[in-house]
C-alpha atoms as a PDB file:
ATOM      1  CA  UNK A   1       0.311   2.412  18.572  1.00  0.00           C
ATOM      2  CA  UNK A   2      -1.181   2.525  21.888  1.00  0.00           C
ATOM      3  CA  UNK A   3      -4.852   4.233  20.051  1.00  0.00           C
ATOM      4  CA  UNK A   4      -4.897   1.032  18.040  1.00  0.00           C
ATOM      5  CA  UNK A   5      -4.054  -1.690  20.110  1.00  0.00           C
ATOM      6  CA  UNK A   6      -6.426  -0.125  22.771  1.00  0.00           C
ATOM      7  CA  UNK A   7      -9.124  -0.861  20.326  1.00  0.00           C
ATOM      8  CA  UNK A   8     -11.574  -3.234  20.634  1.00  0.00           C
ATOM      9  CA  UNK A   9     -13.025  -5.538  17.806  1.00  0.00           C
ATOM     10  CA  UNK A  10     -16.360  -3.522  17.584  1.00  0.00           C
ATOM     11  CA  UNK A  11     -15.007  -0.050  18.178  1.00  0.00           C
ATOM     12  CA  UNK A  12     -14.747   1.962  15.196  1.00  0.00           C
ATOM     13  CA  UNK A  13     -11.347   3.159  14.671  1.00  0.00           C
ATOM     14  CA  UNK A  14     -11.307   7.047  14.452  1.00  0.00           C
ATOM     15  CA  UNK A  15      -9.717   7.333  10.904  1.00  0.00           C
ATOM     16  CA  UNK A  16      -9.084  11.221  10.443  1.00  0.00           C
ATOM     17  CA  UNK A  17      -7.009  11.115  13.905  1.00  0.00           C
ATOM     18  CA  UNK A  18      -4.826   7.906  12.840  1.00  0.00           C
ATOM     19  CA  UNK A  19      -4.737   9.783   9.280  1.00  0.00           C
ATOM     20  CA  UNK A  20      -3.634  12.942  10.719  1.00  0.00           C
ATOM     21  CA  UNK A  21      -0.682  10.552  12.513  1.00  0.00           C
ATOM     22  CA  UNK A  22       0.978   9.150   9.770  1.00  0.00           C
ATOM     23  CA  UNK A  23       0.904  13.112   7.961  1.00  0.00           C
ATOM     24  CA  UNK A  24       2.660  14.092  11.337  1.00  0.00           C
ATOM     25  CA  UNK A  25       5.142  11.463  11.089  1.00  0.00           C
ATOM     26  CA  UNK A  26       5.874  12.224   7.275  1.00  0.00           C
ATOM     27  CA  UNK A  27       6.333  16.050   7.428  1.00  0.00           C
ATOM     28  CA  UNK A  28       8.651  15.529  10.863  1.00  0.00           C
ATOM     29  CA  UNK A  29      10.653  12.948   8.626  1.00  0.00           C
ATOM     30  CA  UNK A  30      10.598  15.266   5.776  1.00  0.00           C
ATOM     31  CA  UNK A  31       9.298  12.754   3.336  1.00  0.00           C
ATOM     32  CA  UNK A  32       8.112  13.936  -0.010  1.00  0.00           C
ATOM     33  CA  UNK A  33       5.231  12.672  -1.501  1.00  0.00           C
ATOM     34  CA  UNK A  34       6.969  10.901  -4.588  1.00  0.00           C
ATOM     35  CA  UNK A  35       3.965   8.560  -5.545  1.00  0.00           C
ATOM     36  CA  UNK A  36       6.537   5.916  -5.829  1.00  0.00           C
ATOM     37  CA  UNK A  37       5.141   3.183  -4.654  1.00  0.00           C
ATOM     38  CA  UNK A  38       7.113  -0.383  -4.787  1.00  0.00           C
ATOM     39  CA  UNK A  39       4.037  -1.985  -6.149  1.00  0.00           C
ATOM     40  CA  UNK A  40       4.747  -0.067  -9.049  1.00  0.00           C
ATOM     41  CA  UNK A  41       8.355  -0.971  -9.158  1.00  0.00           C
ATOM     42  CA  UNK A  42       7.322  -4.613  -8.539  1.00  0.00           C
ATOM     43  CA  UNK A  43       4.587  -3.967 -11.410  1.00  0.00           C
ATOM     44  CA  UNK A  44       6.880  -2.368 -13.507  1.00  0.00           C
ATOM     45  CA  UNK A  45       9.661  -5.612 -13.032  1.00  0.00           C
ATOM     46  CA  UNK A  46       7.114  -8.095 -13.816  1.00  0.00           C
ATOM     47  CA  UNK A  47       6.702  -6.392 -17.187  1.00  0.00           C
ATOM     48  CA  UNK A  48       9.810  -6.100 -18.060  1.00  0.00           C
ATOM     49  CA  UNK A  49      10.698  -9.002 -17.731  1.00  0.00           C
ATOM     50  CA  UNK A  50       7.827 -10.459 -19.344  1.00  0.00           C
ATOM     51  CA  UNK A  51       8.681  -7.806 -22.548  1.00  0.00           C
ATOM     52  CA  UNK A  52      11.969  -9.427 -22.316  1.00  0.00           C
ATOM     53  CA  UNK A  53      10.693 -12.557 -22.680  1.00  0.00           C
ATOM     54  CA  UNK A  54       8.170 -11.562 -25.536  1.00  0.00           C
ATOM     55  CA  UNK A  55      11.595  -9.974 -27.424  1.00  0.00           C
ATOM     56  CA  UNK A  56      13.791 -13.385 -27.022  1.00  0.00           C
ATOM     57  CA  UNK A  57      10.933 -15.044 -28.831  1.00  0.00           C
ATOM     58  CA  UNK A  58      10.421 -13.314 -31.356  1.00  0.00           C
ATOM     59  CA  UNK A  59      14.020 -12.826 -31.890  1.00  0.00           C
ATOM     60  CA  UNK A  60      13.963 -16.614 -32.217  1.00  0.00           C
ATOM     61  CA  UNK A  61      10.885 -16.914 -34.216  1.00  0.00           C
ATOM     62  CA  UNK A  62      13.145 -14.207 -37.032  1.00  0.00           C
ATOM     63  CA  UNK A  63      15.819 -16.843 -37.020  1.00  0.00           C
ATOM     64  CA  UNK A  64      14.288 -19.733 -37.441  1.00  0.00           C
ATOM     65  CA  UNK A  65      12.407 -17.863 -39.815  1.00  0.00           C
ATOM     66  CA  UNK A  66      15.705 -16.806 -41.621  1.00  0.00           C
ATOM     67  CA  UNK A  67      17.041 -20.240 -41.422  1.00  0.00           C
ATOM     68  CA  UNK A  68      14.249 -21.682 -42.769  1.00  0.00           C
ATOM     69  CA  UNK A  69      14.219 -19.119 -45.845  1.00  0.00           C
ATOM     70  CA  UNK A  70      18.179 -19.662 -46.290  1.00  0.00           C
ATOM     71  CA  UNK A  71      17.213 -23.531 -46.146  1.00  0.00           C
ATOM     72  CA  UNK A  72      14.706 -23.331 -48.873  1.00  0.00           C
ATOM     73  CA  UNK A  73      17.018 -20.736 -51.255  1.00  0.00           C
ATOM     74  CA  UNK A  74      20.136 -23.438 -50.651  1.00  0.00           C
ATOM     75  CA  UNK A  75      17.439 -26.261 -51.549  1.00  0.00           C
ATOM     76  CA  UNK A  76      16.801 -24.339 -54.807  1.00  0.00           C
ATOM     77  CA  UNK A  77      20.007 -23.675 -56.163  1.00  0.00           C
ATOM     78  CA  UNK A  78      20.882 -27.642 -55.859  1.00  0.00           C
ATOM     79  CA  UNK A  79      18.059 -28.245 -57.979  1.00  0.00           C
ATOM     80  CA  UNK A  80      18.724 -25.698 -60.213  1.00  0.00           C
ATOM     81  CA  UNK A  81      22.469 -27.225 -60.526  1.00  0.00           C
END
């Protein structure tokens, strides 16, 4: 923390050394490299719930669908009476 908040606005920040930081801190944690990142989760949330979504209407586009059809069969057998 001190490297970077030593830096000034123009200095370039020596990248490989800060890189080689972070590796240090995750093999002395024994972190695994899972490549699970919560912007995937959060990704993977939004979907689902917009595949949710997607499902509820069509399941309410079938049933109107199927009322509509029951509607029209019920229609035709009063006439037919």
């Amino acid at each position: 923390m001190n490297y970077v908040r030593n830096l000034r606005f123009e200095d370039k920040p020596d990248y490989k050394y800060l890189q080689s930081l972070f590796q240090y801190i995750f093999t002395r944690k024994r972190y695994e490299m899972d490549y699970d990142y919560s912007w995937n989760k959060i990704r993977k949330e939004k979907m689902d719930k917009e595949k949710a979504k997607l499902l509820m209407k069509q399941k309410k586009l079938k049933e109107a669908e199927a009322k509509k059809k029951k509607e029209e069969e019920d229609e035709k057998k009063n006439r037919q009476k």
